[in-house]
Protein backbone atom coordinates (compact mmCIF):
# COMPACT_ATOMS: atom_id res chain seq x y z
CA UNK A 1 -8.33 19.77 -93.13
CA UNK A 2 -9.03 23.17 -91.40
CA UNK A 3 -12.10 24.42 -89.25
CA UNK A 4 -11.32 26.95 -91.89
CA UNK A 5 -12.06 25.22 -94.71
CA UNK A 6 -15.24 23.94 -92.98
CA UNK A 7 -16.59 27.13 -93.64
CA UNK A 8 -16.92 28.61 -90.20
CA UNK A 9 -16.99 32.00 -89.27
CA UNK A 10 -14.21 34.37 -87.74
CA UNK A 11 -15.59 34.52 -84.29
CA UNK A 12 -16.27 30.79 -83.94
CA UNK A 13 -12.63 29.99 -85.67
CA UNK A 14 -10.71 32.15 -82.97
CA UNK A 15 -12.74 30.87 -80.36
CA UNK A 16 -11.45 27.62 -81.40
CA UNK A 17 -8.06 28.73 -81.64
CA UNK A 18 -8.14 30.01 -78.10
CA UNK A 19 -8.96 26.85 -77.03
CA UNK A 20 -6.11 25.37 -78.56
CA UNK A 21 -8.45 23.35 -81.27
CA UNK A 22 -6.24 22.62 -84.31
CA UNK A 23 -7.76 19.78 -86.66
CA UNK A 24 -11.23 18.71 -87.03
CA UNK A 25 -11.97 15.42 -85.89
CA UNK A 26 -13.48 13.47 -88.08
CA UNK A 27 -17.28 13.44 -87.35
CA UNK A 28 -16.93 17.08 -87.49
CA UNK A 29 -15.22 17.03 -90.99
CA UNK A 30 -18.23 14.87 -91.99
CA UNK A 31 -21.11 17.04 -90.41
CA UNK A 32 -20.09 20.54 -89.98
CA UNK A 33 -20.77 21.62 -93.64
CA UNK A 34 -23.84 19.39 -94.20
CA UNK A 35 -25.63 21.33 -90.69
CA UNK A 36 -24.42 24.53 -92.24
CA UNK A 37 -26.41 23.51 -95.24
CA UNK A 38 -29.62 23.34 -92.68
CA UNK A 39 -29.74 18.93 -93.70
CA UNK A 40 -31.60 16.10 -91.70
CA UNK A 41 -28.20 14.08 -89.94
CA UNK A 42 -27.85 10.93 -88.20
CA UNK A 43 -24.54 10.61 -86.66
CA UNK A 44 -23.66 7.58 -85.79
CA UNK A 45 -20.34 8.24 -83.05
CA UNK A 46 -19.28 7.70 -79.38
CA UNK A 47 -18.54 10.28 -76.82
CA UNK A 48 -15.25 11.17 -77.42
CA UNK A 49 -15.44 11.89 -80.75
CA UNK A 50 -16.01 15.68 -80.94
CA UNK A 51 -19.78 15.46 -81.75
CA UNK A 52 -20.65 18.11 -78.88
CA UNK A 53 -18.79 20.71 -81.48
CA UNK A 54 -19.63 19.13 -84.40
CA UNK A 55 -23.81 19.95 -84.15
CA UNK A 56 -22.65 23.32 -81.55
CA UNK A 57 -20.40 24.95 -84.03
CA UNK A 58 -22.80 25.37 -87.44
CA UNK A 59 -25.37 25.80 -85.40
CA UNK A 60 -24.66 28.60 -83.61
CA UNK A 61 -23.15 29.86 -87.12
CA UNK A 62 -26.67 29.25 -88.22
CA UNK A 63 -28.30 31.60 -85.28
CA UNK A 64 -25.29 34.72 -85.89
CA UNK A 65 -25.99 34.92 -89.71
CA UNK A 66 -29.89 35.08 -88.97
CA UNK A 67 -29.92 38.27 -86.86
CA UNK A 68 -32.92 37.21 -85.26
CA UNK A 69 -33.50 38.43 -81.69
CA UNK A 70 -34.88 36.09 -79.47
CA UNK A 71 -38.31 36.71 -77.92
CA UNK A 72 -39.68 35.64 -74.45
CA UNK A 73 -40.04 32.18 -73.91
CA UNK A 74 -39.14 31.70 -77.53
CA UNK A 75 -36.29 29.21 -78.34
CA UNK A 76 -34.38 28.51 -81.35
CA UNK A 77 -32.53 25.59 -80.82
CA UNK A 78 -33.51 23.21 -78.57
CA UNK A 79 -31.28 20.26 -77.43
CA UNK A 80 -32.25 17.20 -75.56
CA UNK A 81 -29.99 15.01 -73.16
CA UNK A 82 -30.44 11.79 -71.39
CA UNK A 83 -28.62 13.26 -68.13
CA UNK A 84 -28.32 16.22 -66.07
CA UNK A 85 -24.65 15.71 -66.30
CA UNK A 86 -24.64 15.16 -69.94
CA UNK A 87 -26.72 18.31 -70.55
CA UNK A 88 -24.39 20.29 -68.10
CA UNK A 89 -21.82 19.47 -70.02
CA UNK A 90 -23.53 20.50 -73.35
CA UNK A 91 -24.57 23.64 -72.26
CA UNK A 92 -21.26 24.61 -71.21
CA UNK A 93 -19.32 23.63 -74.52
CA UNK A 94 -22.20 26.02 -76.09
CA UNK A 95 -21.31 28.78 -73.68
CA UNK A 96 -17.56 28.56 -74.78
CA UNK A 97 -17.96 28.78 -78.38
CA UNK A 98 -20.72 31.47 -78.25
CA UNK A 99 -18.03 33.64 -76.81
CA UNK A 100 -17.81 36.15 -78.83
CA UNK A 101 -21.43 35.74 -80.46
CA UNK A 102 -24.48 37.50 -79.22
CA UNK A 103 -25.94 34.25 -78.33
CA UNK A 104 -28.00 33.43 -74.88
CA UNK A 105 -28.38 29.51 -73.80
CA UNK A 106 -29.80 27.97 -70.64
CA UNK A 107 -29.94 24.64 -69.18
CA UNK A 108 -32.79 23.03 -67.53
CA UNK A 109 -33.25 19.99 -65.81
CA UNK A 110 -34.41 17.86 -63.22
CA UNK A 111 -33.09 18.00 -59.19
CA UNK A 112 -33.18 21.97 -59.07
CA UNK A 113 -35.79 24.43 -58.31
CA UNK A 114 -37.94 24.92 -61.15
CA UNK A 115 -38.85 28.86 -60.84
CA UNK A 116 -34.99 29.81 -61.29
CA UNK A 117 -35.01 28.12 -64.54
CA UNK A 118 -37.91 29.77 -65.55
CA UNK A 119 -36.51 32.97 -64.77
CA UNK A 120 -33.56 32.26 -67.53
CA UNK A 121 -35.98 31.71 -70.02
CA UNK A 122 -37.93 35.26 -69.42
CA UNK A 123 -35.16 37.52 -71.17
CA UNK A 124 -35.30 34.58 -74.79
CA UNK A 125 -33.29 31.93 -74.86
CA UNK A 126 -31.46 31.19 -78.53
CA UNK A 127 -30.30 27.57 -77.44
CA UNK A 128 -31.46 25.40 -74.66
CA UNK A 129 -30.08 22.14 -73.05
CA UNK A 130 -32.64 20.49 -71.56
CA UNK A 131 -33.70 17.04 -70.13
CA UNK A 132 -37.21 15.41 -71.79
CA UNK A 133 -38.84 15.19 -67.99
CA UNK A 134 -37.78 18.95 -67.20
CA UNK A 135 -38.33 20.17 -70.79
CA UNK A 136 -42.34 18.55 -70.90
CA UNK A 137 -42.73 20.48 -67.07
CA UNK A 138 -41.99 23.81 -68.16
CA UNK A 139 -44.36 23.55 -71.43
CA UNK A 140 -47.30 22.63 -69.07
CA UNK A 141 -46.22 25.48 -67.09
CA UNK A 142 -46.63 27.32 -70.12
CA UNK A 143 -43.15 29.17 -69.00
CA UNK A 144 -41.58 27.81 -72.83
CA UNK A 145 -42.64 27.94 -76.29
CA UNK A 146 -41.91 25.38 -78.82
CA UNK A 147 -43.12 26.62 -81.78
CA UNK A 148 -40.48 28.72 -83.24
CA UNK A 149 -37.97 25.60 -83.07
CA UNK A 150 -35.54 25.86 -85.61
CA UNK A 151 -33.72 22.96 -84.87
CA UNK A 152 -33.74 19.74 -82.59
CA UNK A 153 -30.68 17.85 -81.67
CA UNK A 154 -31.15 14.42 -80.21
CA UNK A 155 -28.19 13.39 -78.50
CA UNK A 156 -27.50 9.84 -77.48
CA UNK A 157 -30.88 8.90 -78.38
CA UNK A 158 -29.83 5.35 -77.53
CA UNK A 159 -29.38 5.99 -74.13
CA UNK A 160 -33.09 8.33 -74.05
CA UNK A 161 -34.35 4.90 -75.57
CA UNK A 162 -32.63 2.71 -72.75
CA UNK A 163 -34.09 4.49 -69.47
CA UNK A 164 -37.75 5.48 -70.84
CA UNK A 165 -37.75 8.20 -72.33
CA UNK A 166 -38.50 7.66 -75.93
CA UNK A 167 -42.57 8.65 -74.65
CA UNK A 168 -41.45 11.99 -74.16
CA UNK A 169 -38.56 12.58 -76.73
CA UNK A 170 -42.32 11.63 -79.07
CA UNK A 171 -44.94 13.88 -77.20
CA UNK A 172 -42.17 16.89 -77.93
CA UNK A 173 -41.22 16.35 -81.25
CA UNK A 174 -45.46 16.54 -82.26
CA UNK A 175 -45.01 20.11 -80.19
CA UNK A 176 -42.22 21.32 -82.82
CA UNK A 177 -42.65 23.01 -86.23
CA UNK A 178 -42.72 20.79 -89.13
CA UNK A 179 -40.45 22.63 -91.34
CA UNK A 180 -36.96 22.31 -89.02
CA UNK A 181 -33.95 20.79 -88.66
CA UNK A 182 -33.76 17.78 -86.79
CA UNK A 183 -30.08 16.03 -85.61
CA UNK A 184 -29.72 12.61 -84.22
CA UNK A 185 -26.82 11.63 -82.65
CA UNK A 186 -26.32 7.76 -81.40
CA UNK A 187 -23.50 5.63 -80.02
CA UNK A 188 -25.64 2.47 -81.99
CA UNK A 189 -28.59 2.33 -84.02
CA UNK A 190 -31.41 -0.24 -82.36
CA UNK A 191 -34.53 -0.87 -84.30
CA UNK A 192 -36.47 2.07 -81.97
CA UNK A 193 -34.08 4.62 -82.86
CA UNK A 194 -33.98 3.64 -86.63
CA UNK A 195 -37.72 3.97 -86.82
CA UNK A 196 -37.77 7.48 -85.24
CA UNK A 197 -35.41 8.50 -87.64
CA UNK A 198 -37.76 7.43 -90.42
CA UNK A 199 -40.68 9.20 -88.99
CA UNK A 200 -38.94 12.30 -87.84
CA UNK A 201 -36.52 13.11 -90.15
CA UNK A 202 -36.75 14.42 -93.92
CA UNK A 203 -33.94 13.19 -96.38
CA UNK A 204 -31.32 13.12 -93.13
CA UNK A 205 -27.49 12.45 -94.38
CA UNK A 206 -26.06 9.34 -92.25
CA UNK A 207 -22.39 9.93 -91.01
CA UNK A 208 -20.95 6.98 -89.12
CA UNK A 209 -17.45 7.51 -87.00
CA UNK A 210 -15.62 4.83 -85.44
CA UNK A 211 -13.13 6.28 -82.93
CA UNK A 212 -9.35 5.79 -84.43
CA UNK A 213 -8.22 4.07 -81.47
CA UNK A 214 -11.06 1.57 -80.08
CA UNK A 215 -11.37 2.05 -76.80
CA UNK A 216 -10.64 -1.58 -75.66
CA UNK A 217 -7.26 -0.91 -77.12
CA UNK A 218 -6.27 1.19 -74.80
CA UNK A 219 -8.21 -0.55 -71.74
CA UNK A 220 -6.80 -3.46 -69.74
CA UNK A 221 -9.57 -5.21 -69.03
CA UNK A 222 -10.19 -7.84 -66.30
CA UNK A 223 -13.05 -10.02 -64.57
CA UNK A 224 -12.98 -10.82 -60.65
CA UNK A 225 -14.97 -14.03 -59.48
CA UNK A 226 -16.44 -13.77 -56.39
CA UNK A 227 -19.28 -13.92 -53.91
CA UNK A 228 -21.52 -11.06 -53.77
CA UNK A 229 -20.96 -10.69 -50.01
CA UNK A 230 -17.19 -10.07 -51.15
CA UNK A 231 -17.58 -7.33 -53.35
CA UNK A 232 -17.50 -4.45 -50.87
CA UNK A 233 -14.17 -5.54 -49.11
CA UNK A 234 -12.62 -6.50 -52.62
CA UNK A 235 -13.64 -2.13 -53.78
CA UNK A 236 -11.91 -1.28 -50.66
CA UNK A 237 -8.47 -3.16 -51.29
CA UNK A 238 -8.96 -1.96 -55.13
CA UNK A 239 -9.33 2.07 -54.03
CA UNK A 240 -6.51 1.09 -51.56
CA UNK A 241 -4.07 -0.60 -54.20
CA UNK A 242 -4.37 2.48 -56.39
CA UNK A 243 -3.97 5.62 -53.60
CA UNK A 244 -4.41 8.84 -54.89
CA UNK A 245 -5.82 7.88 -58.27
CA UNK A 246 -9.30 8.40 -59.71
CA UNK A 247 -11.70 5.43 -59.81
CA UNK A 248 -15.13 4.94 -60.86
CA UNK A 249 -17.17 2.47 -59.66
CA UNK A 250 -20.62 1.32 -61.48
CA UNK A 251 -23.93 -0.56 -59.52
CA UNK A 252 -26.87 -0.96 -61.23
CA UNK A 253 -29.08 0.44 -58.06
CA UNK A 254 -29.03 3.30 -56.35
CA UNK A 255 -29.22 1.15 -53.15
CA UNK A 256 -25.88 -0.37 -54.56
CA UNK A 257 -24.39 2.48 -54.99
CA UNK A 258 -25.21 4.46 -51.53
CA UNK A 259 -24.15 1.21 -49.64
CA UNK A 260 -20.43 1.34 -51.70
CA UNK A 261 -19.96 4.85 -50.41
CA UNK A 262 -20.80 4.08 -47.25
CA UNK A 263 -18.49 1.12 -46.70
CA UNK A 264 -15.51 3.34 -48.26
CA UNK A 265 -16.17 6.11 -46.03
CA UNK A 266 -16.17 4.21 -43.10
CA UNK A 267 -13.00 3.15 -44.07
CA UNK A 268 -11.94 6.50 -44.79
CA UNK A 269 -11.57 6.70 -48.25
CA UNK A 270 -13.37 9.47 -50.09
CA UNK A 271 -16.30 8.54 -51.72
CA UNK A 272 -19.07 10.37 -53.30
CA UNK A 273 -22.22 8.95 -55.02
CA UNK A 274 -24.25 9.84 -57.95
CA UNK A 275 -27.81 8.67 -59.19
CA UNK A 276 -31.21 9.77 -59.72
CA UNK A 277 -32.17 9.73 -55.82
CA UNK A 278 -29.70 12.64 -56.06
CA UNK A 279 -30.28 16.09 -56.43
CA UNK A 280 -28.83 17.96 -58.92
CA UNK A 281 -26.44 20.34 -56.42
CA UNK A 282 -25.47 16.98 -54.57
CA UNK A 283 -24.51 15.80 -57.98
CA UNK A 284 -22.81 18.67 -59.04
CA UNK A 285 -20.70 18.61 -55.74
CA UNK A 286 -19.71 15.19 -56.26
CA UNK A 287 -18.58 15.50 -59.69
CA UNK A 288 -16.81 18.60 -58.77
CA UNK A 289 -15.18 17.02 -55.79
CA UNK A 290 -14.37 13.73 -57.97
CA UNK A 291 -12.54 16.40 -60.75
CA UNK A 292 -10.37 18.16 -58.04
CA UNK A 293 -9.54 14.68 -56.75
CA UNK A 294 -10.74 15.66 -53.30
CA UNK A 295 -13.09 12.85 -53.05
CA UNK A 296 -11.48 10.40 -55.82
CA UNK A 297 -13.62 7.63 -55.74
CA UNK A 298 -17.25 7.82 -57.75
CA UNK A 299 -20.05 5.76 -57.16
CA UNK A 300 -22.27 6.05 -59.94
CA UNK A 301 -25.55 3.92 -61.42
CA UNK A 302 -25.85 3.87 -65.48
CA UNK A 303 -27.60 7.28 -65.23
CA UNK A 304 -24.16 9.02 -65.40
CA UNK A 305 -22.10 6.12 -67.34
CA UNK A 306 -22.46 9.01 -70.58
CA UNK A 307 -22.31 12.08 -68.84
CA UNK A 308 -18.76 11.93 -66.66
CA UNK A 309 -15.89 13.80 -68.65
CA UNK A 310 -13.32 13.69 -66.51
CA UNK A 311 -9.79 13.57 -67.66
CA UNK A 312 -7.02 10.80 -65.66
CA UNK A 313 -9.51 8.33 -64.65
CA UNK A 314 -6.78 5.39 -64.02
CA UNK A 315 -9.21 2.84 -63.27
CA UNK A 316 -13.22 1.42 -63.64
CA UNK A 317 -15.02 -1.16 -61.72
CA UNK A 318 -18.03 -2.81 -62.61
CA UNK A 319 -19.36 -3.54 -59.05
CA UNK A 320 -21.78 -5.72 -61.05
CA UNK A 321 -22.23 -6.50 -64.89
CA UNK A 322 -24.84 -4.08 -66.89
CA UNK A 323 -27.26 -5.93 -69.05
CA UNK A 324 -27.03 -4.12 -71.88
CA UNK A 325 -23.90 -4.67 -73.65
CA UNK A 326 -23.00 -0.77 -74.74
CA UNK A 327 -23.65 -0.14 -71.19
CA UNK A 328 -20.36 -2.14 -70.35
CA UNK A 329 -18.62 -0.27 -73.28
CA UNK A 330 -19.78 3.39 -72.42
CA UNK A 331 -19.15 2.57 -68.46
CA UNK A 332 -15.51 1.50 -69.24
CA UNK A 333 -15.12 3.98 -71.66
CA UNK A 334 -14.57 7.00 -68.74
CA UNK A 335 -10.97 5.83 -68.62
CA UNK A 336 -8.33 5.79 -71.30
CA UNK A 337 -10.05 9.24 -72.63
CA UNK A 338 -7.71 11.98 -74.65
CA UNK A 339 -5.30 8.93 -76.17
CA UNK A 340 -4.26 7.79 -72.52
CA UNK A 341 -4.76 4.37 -71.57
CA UNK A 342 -6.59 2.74 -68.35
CA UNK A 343 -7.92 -0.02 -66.44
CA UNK A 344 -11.57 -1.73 -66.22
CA UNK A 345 -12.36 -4.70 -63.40
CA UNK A 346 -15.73 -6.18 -63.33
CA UNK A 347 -17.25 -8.51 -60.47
CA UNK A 348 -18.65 -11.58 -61.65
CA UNK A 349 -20.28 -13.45 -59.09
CA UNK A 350 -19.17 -17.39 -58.88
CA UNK A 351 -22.86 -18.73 -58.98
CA UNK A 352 -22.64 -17.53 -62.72
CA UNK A 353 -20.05 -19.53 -63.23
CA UNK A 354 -22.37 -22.58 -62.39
CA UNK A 355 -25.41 -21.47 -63.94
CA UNK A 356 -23.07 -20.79 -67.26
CA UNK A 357 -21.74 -24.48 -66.56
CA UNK A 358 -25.04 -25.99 -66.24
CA UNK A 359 -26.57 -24.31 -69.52
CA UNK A 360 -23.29 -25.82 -71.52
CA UNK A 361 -23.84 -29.20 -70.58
């Protein structure tokens, strides 16, 4: 199969090529044509998989063949992320494969002054990556319009669902036109998401990927027992025993994760931190830092477990457990990206061990 044969256009097919993309993957075999074909999808796949191109690619084919031109404040396609980072990411992909289209997106979220978003919305906007807390501000600001919404991609609506924002994601879609396109993309399918789907979406066609190597595969995975008090020290002689490599570490708290940092920086070895306490420029710097290897330890809360794509990440600690299982799977999943293979150690504190003991008996 072909990108070709998908039925893409010139421009987008040599922007591929100059990127070096060959074969489809196969979420994008599966949804390409049916988004070309303006259908309801629910796409069922993990980051990873190519799903960023599969929803970007038709529908900025979509946008060219319409030869529409955007109006002020009027968007076209509007995309909503969990994460600044996530969205970040999004928006650029779209940048890259609008190349050599006469397409405009933006990104808006959280952590950044508001009025120099605003200002990239005043010239039209034909896509826009946006975050559901940001998004909602600028409508009550009255600096976007939602009404000429062609279509809304949802993407890891599971996570949107795990840290609160389903509210929102439900407020915006009443703001959209009724006749649209609506995409829904989701690493697992809880009961919340399947009933949005079934409210939101009209006749949607249900692709479901598995990744052809599973990530645990290609992930040597280990658990640590020790005291909580430990747990700093025992980072420390981790970042230590691996010099030079990349390593991400995972707390559930933002307190957590600033005290990490601080006890590897005082020991000299670069850290930087990440979480919602952050702005968006601090978290920018970090990743940026944590890409060029400059700093190459990241602290990070759940917040970012979906939105780092960095390549070589040799190794992942769990500094403690998450409590939702595909938490675990999408946190270990930064390493062992691009068919490479990679480590994952998680801290289990030994009072579990009793309590675990105690419940078996």
């Amino acid at each position: 199969m072909t990108f070709e044969k998908l039925g893409l256009i010139r421009p987008l097919l040599n922007t591929l090529a100059a990127q070096g993309y060959e074969t489809p993957t196969p979420i994008q075999v599966q949804t390409i044509p049916t988004i070309l074909e303006g259908r309801d999808v629910i796409g069922l796949a993990q980051t990873g998989t190519g799903k960023t191109a599969a929803f970007a690619l038709p529908l900025l084919q979509r946008l060219d063949e319409a030869k529409l031109r955007t109006q002020y404040r009027d968007v076209r396609v509007l995309i909503l992320s969990p994460t600044r980072e996530l969205a970040a990411q999004i928006d650029k992909a779209v940048k890259v494969y609008a190349k050599k289209l006469s397409l405009w997106s933006t990104c808006v979220v959280g952590g950044v002054p508001v009025r120099k978003q605003i200002n990239a919305l005043k010239s039209g906007v034909d896509i826009l990556v946006a975050t559901p807390g940001r998004l909602e501000d600028l409508v009550s600001q009255k600096a976007i319009r939602l009404n000429k919404i062609e279509t809304i991609v949802l993407d890891e609506a599971d996570q949107m669902l795990d840290i609160g924002f389903m509210p929102a994601i439900k407020r915006i879609l009443k703001l959209l036109p009724k006749q649209r396109q609506t995409l829904l993309f989701s690493a697992t399918m809880p009961k919340e998401i399947r009933a949005l789907s079934n409210d939101y979406l009209k006749n949607p066609i249900e692709v479901s990927v598995v990744p052809t190597t599973a990530t645990a595969d290609r992930i040597d995975q280990s658990v640590v027992h020790m005291k909580h008090a430990d747990k700093t020290s025992a980072i420390a002689k981790l970042v230590k025993a691996h010099p030079g490599k990349r390593i991400i570490v995972f707390t559930r708290t933002k307190r957590g994760a600033d005290k990490v940092t601080r006890k590897l920086n005082a020991e000299g070895l670069g850290a930087d931190a990440i979480h919602g306490n952050k702005s968006q420029g601090q978290r920018q710097r970090a990743l940026e830092a944590f890409r060029k290897g400059t700093s190459p330890v990241l602290i990070a809360t759940d917040i970012a477990a979906r939105g780092i794509d960095v390549p070589g990440v040799e190794l992942v600690v769990n500094y403690e457990l998450p409590h939702v299982p595909e938490s675990y799977v999408h946190r270990i999943g930064r390493t062992a990206r691009a068919g490479a293979s990679g480590l994952a150690v998680s801290f289990v504190p030994k009072t579990s061990l009793r309590t675990c003991a105690a419940s078996k008996s």
